[in-house]
PDB file of N, CA and C in Angstrom:
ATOM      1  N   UNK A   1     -18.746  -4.662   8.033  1.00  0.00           N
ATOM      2  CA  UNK A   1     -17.724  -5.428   7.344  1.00  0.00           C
ATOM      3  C   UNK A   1     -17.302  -6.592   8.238  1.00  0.00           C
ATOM      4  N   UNK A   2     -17.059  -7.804   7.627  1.00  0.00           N
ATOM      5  CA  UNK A   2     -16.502  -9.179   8.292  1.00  0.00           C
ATOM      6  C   UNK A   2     -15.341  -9.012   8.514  1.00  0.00           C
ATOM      7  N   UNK A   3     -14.565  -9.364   9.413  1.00  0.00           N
ATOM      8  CA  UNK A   3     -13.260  -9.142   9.647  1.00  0.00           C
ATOM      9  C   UNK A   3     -12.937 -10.130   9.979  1.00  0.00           C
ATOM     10  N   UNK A   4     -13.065 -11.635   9.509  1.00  0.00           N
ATOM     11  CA  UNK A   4     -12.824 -12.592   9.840  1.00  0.00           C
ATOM     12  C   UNK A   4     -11.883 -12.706   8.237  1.00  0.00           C
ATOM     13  N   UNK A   5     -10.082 -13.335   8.196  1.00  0.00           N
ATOM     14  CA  UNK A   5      -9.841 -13.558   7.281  1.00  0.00           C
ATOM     15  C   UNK A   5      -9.476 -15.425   6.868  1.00  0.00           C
ATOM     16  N   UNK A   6      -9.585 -16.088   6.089  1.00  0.00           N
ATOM     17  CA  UNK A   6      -9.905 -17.348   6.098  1.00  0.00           C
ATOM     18  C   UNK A   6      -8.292 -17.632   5.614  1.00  0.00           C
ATOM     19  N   UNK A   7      -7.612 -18.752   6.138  1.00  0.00           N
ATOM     20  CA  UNK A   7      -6.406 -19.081   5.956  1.00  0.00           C
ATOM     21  C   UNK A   7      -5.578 -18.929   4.646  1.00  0.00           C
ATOM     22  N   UNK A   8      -6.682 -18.951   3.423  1.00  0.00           N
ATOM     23  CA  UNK A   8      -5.966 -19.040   2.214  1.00  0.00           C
ATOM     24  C   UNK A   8      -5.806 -17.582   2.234  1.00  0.00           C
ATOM     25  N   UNK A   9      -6.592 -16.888   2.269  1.00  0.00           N
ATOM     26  CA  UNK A   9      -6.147 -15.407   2.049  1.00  0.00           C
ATOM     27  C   UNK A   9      -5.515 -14.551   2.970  1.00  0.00           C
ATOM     28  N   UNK A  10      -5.048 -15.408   4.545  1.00  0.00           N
ATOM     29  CA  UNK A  10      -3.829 -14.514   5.134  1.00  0.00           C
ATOM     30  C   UNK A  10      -2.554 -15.132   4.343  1.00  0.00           C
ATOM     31  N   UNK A  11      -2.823 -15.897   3.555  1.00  0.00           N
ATOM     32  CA  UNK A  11      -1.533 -16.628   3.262  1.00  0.00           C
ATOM     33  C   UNK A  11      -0.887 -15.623   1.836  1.00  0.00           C
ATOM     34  N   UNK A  12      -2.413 -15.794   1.126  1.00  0.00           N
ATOM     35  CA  UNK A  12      -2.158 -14.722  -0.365  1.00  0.00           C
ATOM     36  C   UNK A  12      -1.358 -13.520   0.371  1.00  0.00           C
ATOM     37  N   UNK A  13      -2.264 -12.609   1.343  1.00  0.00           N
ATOM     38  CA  UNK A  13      -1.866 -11.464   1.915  1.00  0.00           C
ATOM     39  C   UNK A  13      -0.489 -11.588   2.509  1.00  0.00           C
ATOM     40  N   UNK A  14      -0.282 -12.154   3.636  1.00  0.00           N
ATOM     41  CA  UNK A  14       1.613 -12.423   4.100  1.00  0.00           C
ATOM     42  C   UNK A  14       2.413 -12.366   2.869  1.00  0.00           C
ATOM     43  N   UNK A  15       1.889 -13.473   1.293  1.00  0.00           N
ATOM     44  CA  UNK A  15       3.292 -13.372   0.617  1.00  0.00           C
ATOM     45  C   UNK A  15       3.051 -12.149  -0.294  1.00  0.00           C
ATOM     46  N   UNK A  16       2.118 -10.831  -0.391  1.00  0.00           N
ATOM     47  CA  UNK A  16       2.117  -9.872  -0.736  1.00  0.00           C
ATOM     48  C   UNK A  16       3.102  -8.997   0.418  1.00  0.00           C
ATOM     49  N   UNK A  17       2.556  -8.604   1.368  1.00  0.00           N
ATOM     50  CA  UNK A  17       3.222  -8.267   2.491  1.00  0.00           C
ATOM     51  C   UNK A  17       4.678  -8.491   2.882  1.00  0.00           C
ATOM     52  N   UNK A  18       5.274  -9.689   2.563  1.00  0.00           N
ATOM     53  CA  UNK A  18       6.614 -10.278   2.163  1.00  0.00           C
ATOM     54  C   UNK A  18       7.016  -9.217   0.986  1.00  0.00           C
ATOM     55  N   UNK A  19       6.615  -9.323  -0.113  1.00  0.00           N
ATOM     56  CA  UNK A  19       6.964  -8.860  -1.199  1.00  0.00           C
ATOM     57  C   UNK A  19       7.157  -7.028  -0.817  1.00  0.00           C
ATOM     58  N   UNK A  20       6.369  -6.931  -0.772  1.00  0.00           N
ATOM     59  CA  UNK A  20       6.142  -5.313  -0.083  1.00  0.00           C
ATOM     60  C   UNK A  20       7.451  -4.571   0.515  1.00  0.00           C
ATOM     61  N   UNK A  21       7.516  -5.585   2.026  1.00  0.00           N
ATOM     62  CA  UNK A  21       8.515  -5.661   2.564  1.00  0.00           C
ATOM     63  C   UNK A  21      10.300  -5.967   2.084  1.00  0.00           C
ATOM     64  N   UNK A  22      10.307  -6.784   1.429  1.00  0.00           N
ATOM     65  CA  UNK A  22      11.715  -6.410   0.755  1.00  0.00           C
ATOM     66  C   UNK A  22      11.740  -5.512  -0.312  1.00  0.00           C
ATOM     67  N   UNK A  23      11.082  -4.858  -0.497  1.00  0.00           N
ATOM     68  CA  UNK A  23      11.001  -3.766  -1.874  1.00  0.00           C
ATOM     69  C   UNK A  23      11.658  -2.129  -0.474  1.00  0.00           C
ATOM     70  N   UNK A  24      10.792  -2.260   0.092  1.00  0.00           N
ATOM     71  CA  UNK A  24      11.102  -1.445   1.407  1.00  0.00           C
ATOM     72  C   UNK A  24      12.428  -1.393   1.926  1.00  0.00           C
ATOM     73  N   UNK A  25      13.037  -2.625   2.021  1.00  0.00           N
ATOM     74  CA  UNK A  25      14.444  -2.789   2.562  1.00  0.00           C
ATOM     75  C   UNK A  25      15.644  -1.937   1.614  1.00  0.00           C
ATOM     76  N   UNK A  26      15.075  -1.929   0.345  1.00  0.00           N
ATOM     77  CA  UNK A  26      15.916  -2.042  -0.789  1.00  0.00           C
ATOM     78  C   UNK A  26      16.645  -0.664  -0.759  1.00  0.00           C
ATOM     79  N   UNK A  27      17.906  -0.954  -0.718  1.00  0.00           N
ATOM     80  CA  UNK A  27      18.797   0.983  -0.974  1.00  0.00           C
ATOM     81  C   UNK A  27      17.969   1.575  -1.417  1.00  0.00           C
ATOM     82  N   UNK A  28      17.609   1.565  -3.134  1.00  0.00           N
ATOM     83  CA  UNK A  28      16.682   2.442  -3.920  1.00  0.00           C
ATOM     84  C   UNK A  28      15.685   2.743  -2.972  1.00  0.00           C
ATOM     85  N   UNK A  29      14.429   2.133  -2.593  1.00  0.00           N
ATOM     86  CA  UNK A  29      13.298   2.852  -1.809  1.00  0.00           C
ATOM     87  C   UNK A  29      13.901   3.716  -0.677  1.00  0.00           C
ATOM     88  N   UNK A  30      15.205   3.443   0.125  1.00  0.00           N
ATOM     89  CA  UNK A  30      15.195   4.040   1.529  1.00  0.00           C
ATOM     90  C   UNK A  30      15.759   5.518   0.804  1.00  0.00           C
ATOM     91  N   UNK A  31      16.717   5.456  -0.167  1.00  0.00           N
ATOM     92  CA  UNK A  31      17.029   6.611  -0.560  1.00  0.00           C
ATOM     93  C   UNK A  31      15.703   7.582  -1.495  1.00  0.00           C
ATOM     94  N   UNK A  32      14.871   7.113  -1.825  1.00  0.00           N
ATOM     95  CA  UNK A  32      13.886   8.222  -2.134  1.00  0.00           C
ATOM     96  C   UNK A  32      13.162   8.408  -0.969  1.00  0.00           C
ATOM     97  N   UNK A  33      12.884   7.448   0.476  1.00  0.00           N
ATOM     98  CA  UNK A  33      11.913   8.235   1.088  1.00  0.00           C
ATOM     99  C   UNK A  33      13.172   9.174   1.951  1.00  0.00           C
ATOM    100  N   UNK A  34      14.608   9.006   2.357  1.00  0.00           N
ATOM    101  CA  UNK A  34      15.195  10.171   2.781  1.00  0.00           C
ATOM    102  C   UNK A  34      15.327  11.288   1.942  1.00  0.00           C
ATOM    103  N   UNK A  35      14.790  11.234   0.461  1.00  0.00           N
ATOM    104  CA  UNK A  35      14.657  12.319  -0.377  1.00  0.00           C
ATOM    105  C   UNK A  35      13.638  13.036  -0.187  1.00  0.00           C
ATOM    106  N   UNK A  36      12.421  12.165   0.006  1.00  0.00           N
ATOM    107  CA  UNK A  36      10.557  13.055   0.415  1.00  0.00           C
ATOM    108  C   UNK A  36      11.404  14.085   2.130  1.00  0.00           C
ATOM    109  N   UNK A  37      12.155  13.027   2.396  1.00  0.00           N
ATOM    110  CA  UNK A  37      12.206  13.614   3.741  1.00  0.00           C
ATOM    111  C   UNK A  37      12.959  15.342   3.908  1.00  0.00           C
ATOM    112  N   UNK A  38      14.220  14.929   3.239  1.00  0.00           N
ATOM    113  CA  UNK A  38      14.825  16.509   3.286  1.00  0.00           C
ATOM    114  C   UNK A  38      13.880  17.384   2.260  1.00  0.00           C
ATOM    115  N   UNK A  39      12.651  16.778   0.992  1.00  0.00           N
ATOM    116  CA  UNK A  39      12.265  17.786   0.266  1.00  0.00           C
ATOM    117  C   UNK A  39      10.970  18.121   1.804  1.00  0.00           C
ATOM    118  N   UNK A  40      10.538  17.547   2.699  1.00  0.00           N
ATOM    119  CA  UNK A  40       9.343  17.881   3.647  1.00  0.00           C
ATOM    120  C   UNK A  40      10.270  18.998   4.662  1.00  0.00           C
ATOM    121  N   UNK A  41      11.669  18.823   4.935  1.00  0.00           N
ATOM    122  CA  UNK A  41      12.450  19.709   5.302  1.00  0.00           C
ATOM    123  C   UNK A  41      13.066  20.992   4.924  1.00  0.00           C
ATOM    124  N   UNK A  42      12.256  21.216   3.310  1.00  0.00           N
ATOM    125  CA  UNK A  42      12.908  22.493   2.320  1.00  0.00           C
ATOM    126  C   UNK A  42      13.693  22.422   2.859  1.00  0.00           C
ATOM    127  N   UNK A  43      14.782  21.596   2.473  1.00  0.00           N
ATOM    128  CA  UNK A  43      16.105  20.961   2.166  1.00  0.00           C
ATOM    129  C   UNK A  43      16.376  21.252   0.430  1.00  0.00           C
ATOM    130  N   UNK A  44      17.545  21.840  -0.286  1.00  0.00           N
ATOM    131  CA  UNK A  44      17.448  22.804  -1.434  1.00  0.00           C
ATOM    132  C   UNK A  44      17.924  21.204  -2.423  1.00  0.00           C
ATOM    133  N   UNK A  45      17.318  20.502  -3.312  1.00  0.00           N
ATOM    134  CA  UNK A  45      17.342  19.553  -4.190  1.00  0.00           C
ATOM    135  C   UNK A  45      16.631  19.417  -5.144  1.00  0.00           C
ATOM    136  N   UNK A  46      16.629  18.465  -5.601  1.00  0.00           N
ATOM    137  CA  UNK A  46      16.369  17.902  -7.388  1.00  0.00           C
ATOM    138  C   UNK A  46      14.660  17.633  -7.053  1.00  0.00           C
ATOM    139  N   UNK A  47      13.582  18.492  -7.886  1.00  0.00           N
ATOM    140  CA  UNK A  47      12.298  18.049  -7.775  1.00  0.00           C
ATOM    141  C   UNK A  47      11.705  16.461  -7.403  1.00  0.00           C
ATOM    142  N   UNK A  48      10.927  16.166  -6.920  1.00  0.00           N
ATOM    143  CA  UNK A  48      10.240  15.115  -6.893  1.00  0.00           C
ATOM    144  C   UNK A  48       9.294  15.052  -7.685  1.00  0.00           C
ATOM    145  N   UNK A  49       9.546  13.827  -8.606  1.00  0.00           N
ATOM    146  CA  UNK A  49       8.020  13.560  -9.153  1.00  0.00           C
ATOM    147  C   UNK A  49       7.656  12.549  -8.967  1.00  0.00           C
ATOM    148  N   UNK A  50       5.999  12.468  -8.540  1.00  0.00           N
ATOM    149  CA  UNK A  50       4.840  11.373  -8.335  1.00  0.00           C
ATOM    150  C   UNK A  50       4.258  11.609  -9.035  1.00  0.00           C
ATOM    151  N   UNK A  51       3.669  10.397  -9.596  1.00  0.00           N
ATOM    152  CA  UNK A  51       2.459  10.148 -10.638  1.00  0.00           C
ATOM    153  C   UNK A  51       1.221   9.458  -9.694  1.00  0.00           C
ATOM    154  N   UNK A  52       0.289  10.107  -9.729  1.00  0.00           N
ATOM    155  CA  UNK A  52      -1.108   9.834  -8.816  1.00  0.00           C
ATOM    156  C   UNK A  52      -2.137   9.390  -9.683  1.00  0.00           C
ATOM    157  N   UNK A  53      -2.169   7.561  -9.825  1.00  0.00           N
ATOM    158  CA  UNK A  53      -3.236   6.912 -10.794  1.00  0.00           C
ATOM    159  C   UNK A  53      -4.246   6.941 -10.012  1.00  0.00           C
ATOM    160  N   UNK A  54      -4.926   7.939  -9.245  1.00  0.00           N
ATOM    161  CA  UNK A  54      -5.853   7.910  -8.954  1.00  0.00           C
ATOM    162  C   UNK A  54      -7.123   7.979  -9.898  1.00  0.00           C
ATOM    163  N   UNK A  55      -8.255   7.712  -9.346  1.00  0.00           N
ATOM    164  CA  UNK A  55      -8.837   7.279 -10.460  1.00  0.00           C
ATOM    165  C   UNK A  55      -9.454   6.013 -11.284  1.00  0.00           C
ATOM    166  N   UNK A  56      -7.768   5.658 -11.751  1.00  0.00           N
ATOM    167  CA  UNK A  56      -7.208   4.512 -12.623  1.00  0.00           C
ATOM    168  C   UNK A  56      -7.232   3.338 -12.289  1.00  0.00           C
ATOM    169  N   UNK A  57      -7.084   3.243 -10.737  1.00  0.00           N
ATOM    170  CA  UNK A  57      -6.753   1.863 -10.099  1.00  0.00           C
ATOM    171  C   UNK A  57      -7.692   0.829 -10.669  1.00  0.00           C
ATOM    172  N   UNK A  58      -9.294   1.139 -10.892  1.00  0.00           N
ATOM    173  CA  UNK A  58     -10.016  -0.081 -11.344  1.00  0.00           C
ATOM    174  C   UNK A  58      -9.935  -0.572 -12.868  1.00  0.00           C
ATOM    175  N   UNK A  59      -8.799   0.205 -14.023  1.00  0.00           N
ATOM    176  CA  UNK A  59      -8.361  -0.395 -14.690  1.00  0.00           C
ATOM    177  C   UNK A  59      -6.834  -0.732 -14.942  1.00  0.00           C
ATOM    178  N   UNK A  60      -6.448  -0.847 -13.767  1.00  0.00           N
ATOM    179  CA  UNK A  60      -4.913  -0.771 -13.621  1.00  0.00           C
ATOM    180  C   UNK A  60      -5.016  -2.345 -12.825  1.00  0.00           C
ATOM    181  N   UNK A  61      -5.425  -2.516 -12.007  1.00  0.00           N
ATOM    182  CA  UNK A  61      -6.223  -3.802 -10.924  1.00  0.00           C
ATOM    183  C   UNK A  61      -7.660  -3.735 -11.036  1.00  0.00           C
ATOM    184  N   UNK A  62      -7.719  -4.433 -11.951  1.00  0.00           N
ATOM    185  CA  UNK A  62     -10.195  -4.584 -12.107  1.00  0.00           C
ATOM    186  C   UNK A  62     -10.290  -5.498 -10.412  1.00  0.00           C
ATOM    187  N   UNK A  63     -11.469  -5.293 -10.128  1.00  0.00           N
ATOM    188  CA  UNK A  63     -11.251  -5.874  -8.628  1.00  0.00           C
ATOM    189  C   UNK A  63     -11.759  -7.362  -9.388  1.00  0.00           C
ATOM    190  N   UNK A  64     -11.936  -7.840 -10.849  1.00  0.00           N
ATOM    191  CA  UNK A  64     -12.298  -8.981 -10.967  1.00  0.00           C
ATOM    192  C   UNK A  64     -10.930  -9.768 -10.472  1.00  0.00           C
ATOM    193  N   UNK A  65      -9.749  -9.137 -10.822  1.00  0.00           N
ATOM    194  CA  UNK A  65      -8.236  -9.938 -10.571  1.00  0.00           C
ATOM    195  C   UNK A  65      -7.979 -10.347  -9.190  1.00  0.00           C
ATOM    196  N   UNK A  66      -8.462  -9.511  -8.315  1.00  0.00           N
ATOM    197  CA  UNK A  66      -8.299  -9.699  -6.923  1.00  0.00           C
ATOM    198  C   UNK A  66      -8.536 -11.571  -6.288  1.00  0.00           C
ATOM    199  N   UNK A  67      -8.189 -11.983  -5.683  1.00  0.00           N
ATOM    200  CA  UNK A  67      -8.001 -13.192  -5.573  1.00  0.00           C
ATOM    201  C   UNK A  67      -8.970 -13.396  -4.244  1.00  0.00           C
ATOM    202  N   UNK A  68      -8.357 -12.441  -3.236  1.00  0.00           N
ATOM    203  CA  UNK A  68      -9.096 -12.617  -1.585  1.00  0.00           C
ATOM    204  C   UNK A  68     -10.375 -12.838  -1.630  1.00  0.00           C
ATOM    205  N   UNK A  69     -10.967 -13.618  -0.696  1.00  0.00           N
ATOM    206  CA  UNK A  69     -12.759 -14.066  -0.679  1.00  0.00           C
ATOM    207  C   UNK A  69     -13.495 -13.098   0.408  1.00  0.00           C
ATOM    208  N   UNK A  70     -12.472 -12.892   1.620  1.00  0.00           N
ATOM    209  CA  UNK A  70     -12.986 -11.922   2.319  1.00  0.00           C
ATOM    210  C   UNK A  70     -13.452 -10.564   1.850  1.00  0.00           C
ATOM    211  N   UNK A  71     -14.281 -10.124   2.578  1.00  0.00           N
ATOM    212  CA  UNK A  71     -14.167  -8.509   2.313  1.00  0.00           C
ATOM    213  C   UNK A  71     -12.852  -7.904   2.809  1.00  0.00           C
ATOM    214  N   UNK A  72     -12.437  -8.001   4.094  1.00  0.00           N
ATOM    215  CA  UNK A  72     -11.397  -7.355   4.256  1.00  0.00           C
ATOM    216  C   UNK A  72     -10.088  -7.477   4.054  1.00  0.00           C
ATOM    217  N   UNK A  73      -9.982  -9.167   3.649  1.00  0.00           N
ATOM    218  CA  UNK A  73      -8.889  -9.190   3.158  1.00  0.00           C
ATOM    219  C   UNK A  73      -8.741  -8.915   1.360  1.00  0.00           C
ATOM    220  N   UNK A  74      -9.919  -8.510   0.864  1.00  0.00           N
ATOM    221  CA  UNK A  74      -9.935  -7.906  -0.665  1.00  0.00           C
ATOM    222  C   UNK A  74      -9.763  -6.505  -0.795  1.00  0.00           C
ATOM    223  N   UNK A  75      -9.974  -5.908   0.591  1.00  0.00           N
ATOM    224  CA  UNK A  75      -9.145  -4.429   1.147  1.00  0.00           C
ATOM    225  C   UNK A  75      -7.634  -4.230   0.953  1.00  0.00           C
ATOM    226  N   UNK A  76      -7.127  -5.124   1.854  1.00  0.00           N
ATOM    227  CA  UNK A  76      -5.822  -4.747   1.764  1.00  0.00           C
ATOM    228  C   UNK A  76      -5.593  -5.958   0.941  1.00  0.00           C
ATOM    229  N   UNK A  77      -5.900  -6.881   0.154  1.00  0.00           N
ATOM    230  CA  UNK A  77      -5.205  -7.493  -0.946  1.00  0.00           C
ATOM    231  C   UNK A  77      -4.891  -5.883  -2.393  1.00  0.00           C
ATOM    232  N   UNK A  78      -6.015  -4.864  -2.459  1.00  0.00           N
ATOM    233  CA  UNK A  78      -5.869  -4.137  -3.116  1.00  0.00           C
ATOM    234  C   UNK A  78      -5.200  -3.269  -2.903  1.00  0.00           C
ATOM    235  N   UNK A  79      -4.785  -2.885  -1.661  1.00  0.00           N
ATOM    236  CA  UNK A  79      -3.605  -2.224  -0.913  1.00  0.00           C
ATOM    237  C   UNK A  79      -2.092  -2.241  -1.562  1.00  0.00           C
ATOM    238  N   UNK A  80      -1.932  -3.651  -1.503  1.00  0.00           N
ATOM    239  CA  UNK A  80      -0.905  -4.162  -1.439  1.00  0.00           C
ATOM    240  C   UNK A  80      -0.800  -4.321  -2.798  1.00  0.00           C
ATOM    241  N   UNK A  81      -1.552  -4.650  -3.331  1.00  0.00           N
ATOM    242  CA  UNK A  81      -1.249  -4.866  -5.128  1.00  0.00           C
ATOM    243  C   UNK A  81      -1.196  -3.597  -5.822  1.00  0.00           C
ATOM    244  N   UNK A  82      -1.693  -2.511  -4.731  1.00  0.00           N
ATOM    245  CA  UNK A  82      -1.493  -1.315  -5.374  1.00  0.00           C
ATOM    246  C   UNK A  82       0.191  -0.334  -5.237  1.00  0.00           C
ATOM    247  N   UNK A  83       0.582  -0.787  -4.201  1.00  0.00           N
ATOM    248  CA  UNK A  83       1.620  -0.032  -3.851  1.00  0.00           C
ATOM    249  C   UNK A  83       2.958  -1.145  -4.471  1.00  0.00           C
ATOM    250  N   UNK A  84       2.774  -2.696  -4.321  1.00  0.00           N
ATOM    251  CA  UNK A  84       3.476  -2.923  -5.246  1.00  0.00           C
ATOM    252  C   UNK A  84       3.580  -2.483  -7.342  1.00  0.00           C
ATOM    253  N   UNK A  85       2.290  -2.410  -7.480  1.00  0.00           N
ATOM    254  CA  UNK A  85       2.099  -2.122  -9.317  1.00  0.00           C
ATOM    255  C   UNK A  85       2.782  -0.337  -8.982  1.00  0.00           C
ATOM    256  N   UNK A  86       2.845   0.211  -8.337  1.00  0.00           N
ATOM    257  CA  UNK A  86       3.536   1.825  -8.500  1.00  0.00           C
ATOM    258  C   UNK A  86       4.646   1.207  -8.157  1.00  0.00           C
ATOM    259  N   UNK A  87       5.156   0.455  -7.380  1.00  0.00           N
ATOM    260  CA  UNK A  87       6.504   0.240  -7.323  1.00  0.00           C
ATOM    261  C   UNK A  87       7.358  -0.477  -8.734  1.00  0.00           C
ATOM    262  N   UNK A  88       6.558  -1.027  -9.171  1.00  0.00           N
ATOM    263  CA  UNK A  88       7.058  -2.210 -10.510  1.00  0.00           C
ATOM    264  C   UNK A  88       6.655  -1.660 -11.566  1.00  0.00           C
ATOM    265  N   UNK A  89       5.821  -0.477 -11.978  1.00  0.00           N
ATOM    266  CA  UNK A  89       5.399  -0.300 -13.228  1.00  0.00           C
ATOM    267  C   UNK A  89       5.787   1.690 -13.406  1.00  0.00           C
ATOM    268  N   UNK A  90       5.345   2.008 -12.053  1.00  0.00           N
ATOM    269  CA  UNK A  90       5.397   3.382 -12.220  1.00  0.00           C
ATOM    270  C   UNK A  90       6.695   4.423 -12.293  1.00  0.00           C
ATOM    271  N   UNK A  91       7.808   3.662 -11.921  1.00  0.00           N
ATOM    272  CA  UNK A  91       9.118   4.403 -11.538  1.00  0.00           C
ATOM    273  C   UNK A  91       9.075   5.704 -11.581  1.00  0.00           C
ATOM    274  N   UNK A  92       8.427   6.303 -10.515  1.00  0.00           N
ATOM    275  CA  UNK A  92       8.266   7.655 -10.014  1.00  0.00           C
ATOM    276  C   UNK A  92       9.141   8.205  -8.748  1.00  0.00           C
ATOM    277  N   UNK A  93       9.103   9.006  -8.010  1.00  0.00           N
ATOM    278  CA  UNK A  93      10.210   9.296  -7.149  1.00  0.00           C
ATOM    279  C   UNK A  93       9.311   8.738  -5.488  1.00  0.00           C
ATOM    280  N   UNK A  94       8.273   7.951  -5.718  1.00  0.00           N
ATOM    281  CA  UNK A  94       7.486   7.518  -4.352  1.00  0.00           C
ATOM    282  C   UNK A  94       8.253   6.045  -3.689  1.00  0.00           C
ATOM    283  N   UNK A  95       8.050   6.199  -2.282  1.00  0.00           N
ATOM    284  CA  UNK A  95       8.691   5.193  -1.936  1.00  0.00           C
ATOM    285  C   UNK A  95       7.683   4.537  -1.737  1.00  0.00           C
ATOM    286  N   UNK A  96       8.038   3.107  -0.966  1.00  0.00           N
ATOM    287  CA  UNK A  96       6.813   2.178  -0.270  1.00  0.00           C
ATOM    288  C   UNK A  96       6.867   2.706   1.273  1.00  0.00           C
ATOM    289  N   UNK A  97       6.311   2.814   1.975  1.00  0.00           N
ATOM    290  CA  UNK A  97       5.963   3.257   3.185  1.00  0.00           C
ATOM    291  C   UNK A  97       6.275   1.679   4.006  1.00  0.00           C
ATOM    292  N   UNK A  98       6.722   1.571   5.054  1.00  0.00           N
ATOM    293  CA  UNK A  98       6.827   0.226   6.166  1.00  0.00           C
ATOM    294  C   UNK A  98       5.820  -0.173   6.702  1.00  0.00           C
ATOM    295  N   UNK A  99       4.213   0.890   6.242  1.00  0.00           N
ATOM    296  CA  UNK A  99       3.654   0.491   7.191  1.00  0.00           C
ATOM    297  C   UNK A  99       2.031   0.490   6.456  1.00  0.00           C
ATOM    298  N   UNK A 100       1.244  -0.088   7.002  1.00  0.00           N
ATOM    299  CA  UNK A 100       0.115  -0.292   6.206  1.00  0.00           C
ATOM    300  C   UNK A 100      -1.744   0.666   6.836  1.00  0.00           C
ATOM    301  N   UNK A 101      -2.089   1.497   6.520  1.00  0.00           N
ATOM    302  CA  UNK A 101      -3.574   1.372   7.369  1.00  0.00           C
ATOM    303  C   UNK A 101      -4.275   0.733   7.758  1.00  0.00           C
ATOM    304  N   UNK A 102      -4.364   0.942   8.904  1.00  0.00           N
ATOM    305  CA  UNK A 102      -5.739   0.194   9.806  1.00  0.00           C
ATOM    306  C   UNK A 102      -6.658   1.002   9.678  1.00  0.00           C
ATOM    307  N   UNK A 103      -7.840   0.678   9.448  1.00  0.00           N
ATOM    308  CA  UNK A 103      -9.426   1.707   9.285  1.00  0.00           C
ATOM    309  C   UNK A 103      -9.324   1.252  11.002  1.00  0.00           C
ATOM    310  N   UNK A 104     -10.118   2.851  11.710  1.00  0.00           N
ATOM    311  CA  UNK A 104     -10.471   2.200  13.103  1.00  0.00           C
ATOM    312  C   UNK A 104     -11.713   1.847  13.013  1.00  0.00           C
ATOM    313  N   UNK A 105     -12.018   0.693  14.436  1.00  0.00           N
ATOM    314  CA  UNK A 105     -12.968  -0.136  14.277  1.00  0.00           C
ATOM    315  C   UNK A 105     -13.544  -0.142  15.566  1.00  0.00           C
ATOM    316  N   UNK A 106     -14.731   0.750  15.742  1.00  0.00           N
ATOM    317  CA  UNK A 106     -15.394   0.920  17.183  1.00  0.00           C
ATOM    318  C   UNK A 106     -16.949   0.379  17.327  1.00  0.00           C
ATOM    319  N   UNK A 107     -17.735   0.508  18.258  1.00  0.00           N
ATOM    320  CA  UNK A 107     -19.254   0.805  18.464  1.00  0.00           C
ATOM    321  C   UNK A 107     -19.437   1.701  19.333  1.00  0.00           C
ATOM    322  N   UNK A 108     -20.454   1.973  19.546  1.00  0.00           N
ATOM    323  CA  UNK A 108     -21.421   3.008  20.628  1.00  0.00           C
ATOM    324  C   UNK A 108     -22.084   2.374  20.760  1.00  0.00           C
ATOM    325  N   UNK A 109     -21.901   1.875  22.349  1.00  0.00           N
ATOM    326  CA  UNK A 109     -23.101   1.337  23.303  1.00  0.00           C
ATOM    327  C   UNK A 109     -24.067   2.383  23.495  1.00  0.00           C
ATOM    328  N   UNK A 110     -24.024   3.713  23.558  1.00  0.00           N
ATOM    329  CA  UNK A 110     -25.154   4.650  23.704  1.00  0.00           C
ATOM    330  C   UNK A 110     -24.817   4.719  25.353  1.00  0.00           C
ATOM    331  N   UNK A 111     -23.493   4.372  26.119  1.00  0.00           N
ATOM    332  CA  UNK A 111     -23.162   4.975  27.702  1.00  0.00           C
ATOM    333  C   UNK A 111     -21.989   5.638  27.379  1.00  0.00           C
ATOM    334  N   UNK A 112     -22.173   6.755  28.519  1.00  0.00           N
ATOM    335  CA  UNK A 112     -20.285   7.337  28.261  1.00  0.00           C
ATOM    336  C   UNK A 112     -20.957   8.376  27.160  1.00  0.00           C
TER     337      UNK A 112
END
């Protein structure tokens, strides 16, 4: 995979990432993920429900919509368009997370 991302699409990506990010800030999200938190604490409360479009995503976002030219920035452009569309469409009890995956990225010289 190229991991080179070309200016227009850190730019697409930042104002996704922006967007992301104040959804995160927002009372509503911090109070459902301190809700995942006391329910990960069997802490005694009101069920959680998530809806898991797994599956679905390639007709929920066709990767034709995707905008990014890179490969990797058409990674996390789908990232990000994914966790915003559950945030804006799904109103389930999931929060947005602050933080994003990195795939790790190594070689083997064949020493060591």
């Amino acid at each position: 995979m190229d991991f080179k991302i070309n200016k227009r699409d850190k730019a697409l990506l930042r104002d996704l990432a922006k967007q992301a990010a104040e959804i995160v800030a927002t009372p509503e999200n911090i109070r459902l993920r301190e809700m995942q938190k006391r329910h990960n604490k069997l802490e005694k409360g009101r069920p959680i429900i998530q809806c898991w479009p797994e599956g679905s995503w390639c007709e929920l976002i066709p990767e034709s919509s995707l905008q990014c030219l890179s490969e990797i920035g058409r990674y996390y452009e789908m990232e990000l368009r994914q966790r915003l569309y559950w945030w804006n469409q799904l109103h389930d009890d999931t929060f947005l997370a602050a933080t994003i995956h990195v795939p790790l990225a190594f070689t083997n010289s064949g020493w060591g």
